[in-house]
Protein backbone atom coordinates (compact mmCIF):
# COMPACT_ATOMS: atom_id res chain seq x y z
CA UNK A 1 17.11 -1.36 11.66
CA UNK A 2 13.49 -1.03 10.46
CA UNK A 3 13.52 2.49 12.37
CA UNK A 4 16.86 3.69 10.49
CA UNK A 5 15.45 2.23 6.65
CA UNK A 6 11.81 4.17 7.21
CA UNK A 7 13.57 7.46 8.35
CA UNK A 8 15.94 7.13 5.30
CA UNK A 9 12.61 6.90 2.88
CA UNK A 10 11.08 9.73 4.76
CA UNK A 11 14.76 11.82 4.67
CA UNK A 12 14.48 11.26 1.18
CA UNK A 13 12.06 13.91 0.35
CA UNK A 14 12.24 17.61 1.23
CA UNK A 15 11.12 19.04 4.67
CA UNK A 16 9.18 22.40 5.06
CA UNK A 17 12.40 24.28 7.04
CA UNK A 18 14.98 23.07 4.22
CA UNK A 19 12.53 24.25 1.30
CA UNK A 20 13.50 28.63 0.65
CA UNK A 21 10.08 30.32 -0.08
CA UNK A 22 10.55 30.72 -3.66
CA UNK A 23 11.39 26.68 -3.81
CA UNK A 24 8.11 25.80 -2.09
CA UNK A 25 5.64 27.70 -0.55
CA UNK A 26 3.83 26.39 2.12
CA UNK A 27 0.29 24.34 1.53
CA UNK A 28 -1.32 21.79 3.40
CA UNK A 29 -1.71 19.77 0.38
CA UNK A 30 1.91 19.22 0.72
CA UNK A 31 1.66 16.37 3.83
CA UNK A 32 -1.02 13.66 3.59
CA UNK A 33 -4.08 13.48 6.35
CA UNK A 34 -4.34 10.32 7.52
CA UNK A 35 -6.87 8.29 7.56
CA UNK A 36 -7.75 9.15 3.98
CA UNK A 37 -11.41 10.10 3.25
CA UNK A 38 -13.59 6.94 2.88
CA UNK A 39 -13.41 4.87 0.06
CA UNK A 40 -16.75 5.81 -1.72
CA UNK A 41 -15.44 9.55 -1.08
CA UNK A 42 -12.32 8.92 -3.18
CA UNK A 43 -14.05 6.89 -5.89
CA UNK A 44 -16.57 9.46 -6.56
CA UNK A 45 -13.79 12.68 -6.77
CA UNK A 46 -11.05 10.98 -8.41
CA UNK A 47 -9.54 13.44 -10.42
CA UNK A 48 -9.68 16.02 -7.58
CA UNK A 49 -7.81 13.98 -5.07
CA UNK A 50 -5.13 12.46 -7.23
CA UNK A 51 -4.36 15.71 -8.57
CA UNK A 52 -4.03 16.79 -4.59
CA UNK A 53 -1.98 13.16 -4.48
CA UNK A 54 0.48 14.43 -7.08
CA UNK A 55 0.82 17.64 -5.08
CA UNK A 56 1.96 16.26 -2.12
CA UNK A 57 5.73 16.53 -1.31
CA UNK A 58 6.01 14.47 2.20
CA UNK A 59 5.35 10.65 3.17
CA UNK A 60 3.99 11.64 6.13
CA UNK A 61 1.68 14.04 8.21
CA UNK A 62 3.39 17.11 8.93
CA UNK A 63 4.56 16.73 12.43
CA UNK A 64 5.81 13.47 11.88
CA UNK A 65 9.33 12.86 11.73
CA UNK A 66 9.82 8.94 10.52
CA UNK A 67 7.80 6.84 8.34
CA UNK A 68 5.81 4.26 10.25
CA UNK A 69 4.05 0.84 8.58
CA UNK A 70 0.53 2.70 9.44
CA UNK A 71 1.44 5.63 6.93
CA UNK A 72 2.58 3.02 4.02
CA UNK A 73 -0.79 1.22 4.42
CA UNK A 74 -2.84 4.60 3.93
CA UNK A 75 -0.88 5.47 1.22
CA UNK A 76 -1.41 1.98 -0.55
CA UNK A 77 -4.91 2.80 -0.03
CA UNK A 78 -4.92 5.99 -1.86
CA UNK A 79 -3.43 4.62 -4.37
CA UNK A 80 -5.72 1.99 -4.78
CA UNK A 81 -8.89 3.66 -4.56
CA UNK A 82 -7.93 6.34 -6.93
CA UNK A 83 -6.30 3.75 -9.87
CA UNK A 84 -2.94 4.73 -9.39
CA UNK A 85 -1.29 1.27 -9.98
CA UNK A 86 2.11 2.85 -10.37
CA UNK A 87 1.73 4.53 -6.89
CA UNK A 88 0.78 1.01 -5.40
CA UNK A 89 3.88 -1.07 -7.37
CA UNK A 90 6.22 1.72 -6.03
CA UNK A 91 4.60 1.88 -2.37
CA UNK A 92 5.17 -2.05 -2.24
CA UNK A 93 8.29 -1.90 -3.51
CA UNK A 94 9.51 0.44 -1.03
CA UNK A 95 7.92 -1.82 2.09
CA UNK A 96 9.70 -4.76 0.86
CA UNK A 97 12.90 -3.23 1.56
CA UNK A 98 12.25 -1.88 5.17
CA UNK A 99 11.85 -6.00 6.46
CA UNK A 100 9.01 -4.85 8.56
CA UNK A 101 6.92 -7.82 8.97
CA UNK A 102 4.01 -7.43 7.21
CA UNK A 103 2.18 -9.04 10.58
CA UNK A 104 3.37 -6.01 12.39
CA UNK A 105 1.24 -3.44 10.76
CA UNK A 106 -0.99 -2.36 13.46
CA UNK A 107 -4.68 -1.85 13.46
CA UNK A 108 -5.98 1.16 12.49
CA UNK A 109 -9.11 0.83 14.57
CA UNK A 110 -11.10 2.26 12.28
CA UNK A 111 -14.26 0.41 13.39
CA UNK A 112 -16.36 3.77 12.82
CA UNK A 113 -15.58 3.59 9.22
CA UNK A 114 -16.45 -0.55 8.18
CA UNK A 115 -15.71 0.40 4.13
CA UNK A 116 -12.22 2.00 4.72
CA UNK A 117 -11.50 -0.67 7.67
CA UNK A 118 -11.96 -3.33 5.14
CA UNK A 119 -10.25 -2.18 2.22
CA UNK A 120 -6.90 -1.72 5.11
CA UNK A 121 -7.54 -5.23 5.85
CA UNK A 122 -7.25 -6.20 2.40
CA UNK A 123 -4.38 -4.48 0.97
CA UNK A 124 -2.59 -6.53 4.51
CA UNK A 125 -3.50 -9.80 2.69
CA UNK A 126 -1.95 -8.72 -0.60
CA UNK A 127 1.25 -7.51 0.45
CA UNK A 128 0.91 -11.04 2.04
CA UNK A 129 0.36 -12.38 -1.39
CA UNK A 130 2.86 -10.18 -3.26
CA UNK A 131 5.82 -10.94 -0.97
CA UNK A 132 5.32 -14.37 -0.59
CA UNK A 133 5.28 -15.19 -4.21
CA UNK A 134 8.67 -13.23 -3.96
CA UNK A 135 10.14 -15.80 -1.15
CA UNK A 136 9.06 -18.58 -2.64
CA UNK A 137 10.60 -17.47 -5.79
CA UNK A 138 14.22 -17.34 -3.61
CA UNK A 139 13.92 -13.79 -3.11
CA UNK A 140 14.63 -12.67 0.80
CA UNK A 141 14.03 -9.22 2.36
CA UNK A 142 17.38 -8.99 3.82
CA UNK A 143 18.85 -9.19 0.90
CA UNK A 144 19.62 -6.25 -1.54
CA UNK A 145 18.14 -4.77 -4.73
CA UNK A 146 21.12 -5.19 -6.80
CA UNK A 147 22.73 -9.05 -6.68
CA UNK A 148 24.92 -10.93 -8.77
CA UNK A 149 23.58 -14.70 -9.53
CA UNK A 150 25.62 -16.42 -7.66
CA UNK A 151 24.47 -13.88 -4.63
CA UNK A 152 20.67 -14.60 -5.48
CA UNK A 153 21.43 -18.77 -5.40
CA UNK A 154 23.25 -18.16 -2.03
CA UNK A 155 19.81 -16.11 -0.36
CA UNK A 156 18.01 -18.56 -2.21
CA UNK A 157 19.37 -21.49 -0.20
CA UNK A 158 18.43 -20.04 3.38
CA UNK A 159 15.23 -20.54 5.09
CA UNK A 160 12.12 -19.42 4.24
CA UNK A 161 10.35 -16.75 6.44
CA UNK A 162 6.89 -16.37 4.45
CA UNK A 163 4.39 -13.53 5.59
CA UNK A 164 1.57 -13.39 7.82
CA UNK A 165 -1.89 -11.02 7.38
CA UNK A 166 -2.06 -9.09 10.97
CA UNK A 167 -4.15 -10.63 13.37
CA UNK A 168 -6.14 -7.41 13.69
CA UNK A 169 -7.77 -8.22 9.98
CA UNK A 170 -9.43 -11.67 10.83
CA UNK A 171 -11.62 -9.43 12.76
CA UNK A 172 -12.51 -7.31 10.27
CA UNK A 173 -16.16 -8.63 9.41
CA UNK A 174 -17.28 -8.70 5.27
CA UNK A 175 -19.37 -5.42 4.28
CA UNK A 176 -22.98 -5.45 4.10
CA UNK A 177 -23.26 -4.26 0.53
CA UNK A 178 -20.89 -5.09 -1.83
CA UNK A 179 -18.09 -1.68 -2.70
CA UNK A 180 -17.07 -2.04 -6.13
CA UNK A 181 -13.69 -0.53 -6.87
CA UNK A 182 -13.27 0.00 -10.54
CA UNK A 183 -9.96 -0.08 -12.63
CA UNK A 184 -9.71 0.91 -16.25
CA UNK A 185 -7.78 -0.71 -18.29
CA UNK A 186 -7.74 -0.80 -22.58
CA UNK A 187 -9.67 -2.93 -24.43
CA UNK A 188 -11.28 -4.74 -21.28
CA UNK A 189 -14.75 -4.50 -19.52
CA UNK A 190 -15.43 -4.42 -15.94
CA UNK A 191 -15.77 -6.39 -13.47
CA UNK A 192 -19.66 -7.10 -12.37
CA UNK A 193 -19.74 -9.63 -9.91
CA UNK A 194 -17.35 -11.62 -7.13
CA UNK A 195 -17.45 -14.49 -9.31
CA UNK A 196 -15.42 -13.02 -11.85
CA UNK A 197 -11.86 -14.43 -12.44
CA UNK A 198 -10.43 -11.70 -12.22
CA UNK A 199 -11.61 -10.26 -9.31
CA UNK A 200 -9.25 -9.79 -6.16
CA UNK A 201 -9.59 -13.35 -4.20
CA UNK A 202 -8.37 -11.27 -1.48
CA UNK A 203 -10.95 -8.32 -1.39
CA UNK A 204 -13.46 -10.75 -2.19
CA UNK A 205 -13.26 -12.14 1.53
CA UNK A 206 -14.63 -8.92 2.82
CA UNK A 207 -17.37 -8.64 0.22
CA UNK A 208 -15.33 -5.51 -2.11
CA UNK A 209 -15.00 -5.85 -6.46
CA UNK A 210 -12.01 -5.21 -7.33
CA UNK A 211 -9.48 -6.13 -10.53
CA UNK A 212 -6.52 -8.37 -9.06
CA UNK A 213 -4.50 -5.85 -8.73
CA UNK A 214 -0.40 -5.99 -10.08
CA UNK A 215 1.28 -7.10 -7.33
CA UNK A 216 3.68 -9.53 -8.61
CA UNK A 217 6.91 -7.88 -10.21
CA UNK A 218 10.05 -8.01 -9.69
């Protein structure tokens, strides 16, 4: 089932051989590369790579033929790093409805790159945090978007099945020096240390600044 609901998503945009020449012309900029660059390398070159973000017409790598939970990680993490908050809502959105377990994202072994393996590791923890909020609220992922009320107290009578972080990210040890991930938002200043309120609880763990970011919608 999870197989069939990622290749649907993926189906969803156009491919390369169904695209006439005059529709779209061929660029690389049209598939992601994943991994993404590392997270100081995104930060510093915003503009340039969302702009290449925008540009891009596939979910995944060119090659690939169905949507996996690796790719919707690295995406979230693009997203993230380059302040794209409506990117993020609508990559979370779209993972809630696949019921993958969020415990069954694998590990991107990225140990050669500590900064981008810890922001992964995060971002597990708050889909954690988003969907749970979500269950607890009587919402269930094998449910449907559109319900009438008396559907939504009938889902919200069955069991709970709240999320786990994969166990791949308890290994992930907190970075050396701190990687401050700014967000701008009007008429407030940022963040300057972990003990702000505001901060991610979450990316605090593995030593990264961060605004809480909006997870929790519905």
């Amino acid at each position: 089932m999870t197989q069939r609901l990622f290749r649907k998503q993926l189906e969803s945009l156009p491919r390369k051989e169904d695209c006439l020449p005059e529709e779209l012309e061929y660029e690389p900029d049209l598939y992601p590369t994943f991994p993404p660059p590392p997270p100081r390398q995104l930060i510093n070159d915003r503009d340039s790579h969302l702009k290449a973000l925008r540009r891009r017409r596939f979910a995944a790598p060119e090659g690939e033929l169905e949507d996996k939970p690796l790719f919707v990680l690295y995406r979230l993490y693009e997203h993230i790093l380059l302040d794209n908050n409506i990117g993020m809502r609508n990559e979370i959105e779209k993972f809630w409805w696949t019921m993958t377990p969020v415990s069954d994202i694998p590990d991107p072994q990225d140990e050669g790159k500590l900064e981008r393996y810890a922001v992964l590791s995060c971002i597990s923890a708050l889909l954690v945090e988003s969907f749970n909020q979500r269950i607890e609220m009587g919402l269930r992922r094998e449910a449907h978007s559109f319900m009438s009320d008396e559907e939504r107290q009938t889902w919200a009578g069955t069991p709970k099945v709240l999320e786990t972080v994969p166990t791949w990210t308890t290994n992930v040890v907190p970075l050396k020096d701190l990687l401050y991930i700014s967000h701008y938002m009007d008429g407030d200043t940022q963040l300057q240390t972990l003990d702000d309120e505001r901060a991610s609880s979450s990316f605090k763990e593995k030593n990264i600044l961060i605004w809480q970011s909006h997870i929790h919608f519905m």
